[in-house]
Protein backbone atom coordinates (compact mmCIF):
# COMPACT_ATOMS: atom_id res chain seq x y z
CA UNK A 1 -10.73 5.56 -10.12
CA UNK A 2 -10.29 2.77 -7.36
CA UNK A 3 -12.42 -0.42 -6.78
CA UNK A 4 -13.13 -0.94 -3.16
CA UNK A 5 -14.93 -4.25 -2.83
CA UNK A 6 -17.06 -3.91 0.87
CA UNK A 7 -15.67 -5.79 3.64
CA UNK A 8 -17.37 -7.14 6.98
CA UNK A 9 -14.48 -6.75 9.37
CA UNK A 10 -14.66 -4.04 12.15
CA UNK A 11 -12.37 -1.22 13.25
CA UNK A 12 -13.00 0.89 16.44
CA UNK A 13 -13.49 4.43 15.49
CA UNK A 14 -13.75 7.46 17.68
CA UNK A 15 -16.62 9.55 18.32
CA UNK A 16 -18.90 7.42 19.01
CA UNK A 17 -22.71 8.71 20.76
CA UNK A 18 -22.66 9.68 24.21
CA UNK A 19 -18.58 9.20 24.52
CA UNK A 20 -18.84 5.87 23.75
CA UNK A 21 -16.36 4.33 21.34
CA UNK A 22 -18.20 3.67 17.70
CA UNK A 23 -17.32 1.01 15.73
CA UNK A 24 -17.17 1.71 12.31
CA UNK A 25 -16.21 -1.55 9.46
CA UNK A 26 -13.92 -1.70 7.90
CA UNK A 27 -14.65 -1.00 4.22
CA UNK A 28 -16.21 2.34 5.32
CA UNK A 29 -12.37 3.25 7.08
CA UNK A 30 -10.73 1.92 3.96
CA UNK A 31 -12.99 4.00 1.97
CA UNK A 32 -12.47 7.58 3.74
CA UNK A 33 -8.63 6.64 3.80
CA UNK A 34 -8.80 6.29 0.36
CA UNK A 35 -10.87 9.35 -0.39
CA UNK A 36 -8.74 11.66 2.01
CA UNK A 37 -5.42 10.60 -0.03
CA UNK A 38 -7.83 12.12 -2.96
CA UNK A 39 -8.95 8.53 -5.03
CA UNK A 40 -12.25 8.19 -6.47
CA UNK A 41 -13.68 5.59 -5.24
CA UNK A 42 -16.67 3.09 -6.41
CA UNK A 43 -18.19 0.60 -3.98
CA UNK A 44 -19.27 -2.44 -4.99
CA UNK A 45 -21.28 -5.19 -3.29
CA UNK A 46 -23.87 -7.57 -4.03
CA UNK A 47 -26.35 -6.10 -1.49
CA UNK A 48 -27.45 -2.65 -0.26
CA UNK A 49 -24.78 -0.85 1.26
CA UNK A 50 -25.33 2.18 4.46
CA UNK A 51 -25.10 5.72 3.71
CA UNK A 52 -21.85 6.08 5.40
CA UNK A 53 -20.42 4.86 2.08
CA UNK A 54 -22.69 6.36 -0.26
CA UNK A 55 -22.59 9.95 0.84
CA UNK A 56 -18.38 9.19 0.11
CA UNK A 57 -18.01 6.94 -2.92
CA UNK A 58 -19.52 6.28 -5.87
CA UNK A 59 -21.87 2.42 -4.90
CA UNK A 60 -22.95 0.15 -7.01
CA UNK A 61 -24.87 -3.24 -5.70
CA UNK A 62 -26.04 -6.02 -7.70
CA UNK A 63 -24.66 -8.55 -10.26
CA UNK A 64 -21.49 -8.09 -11.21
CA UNK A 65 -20.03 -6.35 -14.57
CA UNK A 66 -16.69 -6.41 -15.65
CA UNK A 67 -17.20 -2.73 -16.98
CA UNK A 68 -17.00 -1.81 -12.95
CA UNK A 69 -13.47 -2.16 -13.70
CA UNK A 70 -12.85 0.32 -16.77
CA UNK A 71 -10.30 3.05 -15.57
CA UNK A 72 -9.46 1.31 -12.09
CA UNK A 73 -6.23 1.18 -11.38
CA UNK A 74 -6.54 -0.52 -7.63
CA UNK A 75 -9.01 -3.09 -5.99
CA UNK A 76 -9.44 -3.09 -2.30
CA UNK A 77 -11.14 -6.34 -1.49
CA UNK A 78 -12.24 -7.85 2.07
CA UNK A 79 -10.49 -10.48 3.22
CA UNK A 80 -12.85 -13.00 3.04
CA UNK A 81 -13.85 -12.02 -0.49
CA UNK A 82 -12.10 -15.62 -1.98
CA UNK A 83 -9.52 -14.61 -5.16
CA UNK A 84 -11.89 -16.42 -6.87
CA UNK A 85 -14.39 -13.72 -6.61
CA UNK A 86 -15.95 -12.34 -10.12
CA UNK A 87 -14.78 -8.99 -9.36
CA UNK A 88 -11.26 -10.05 -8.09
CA UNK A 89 -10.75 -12.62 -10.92
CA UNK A 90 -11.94 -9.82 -13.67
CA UNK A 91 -9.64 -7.28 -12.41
CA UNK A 92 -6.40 -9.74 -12.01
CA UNK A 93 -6.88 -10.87 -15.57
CA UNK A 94 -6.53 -7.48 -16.63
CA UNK A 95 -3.50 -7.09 -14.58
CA UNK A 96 -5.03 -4.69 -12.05
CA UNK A 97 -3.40 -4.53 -8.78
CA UNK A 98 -5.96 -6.68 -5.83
CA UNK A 99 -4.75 -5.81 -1.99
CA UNK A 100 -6.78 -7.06 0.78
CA UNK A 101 -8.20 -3.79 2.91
């Protein structure tokens, strides 16, 4: 499965109510992308997360557990998630590949 750490940024996304352009952020675009191409996906945040991502991807919210990371082969983080991060740390330390969404 892939890690997608949530991110804060914002993409425009079409469709939006009444013809108006929606914005939709970015870790909810990274995380259809990624389901489209066919990953399984887990989201992972401290806080509570919309249902946009939760009717897609597995979400899990709270303190952090390395055993998020069992089986992932990719972590997606936001870019101003610091490298430092638990979760980015954990997964570079067992040599699993970190991109910035």
């Amino acid at each position: 499965g892939l890690d997608h750490r949530l991110g804060h940024e914002r993409f425009p996304r079409a469709g939006g109510e009444g013809g108006r352009e929606r914005v939709e952020p970015a870790f909810i675009a990274a995380t259809r992308a990624l389901v489209q191409e066919g990953a399984t996906v887990t989201a992972y945040d401290q806080r509570e997360v919309g249902q946009e991502v939760s009717g897609i991807a597995r979400v899990v919210t709270g303190d952090w557990e390395d055993g998020l990371l069992d089986g992932v082969e990719l972590v997606v983080k936001s870019p101003g998630v610091p490298g430092a991060a638990p979760p980015v740390a954990a997964a570079r330390a067992r040599g699993i590949e970190v991109i910035s969404e």
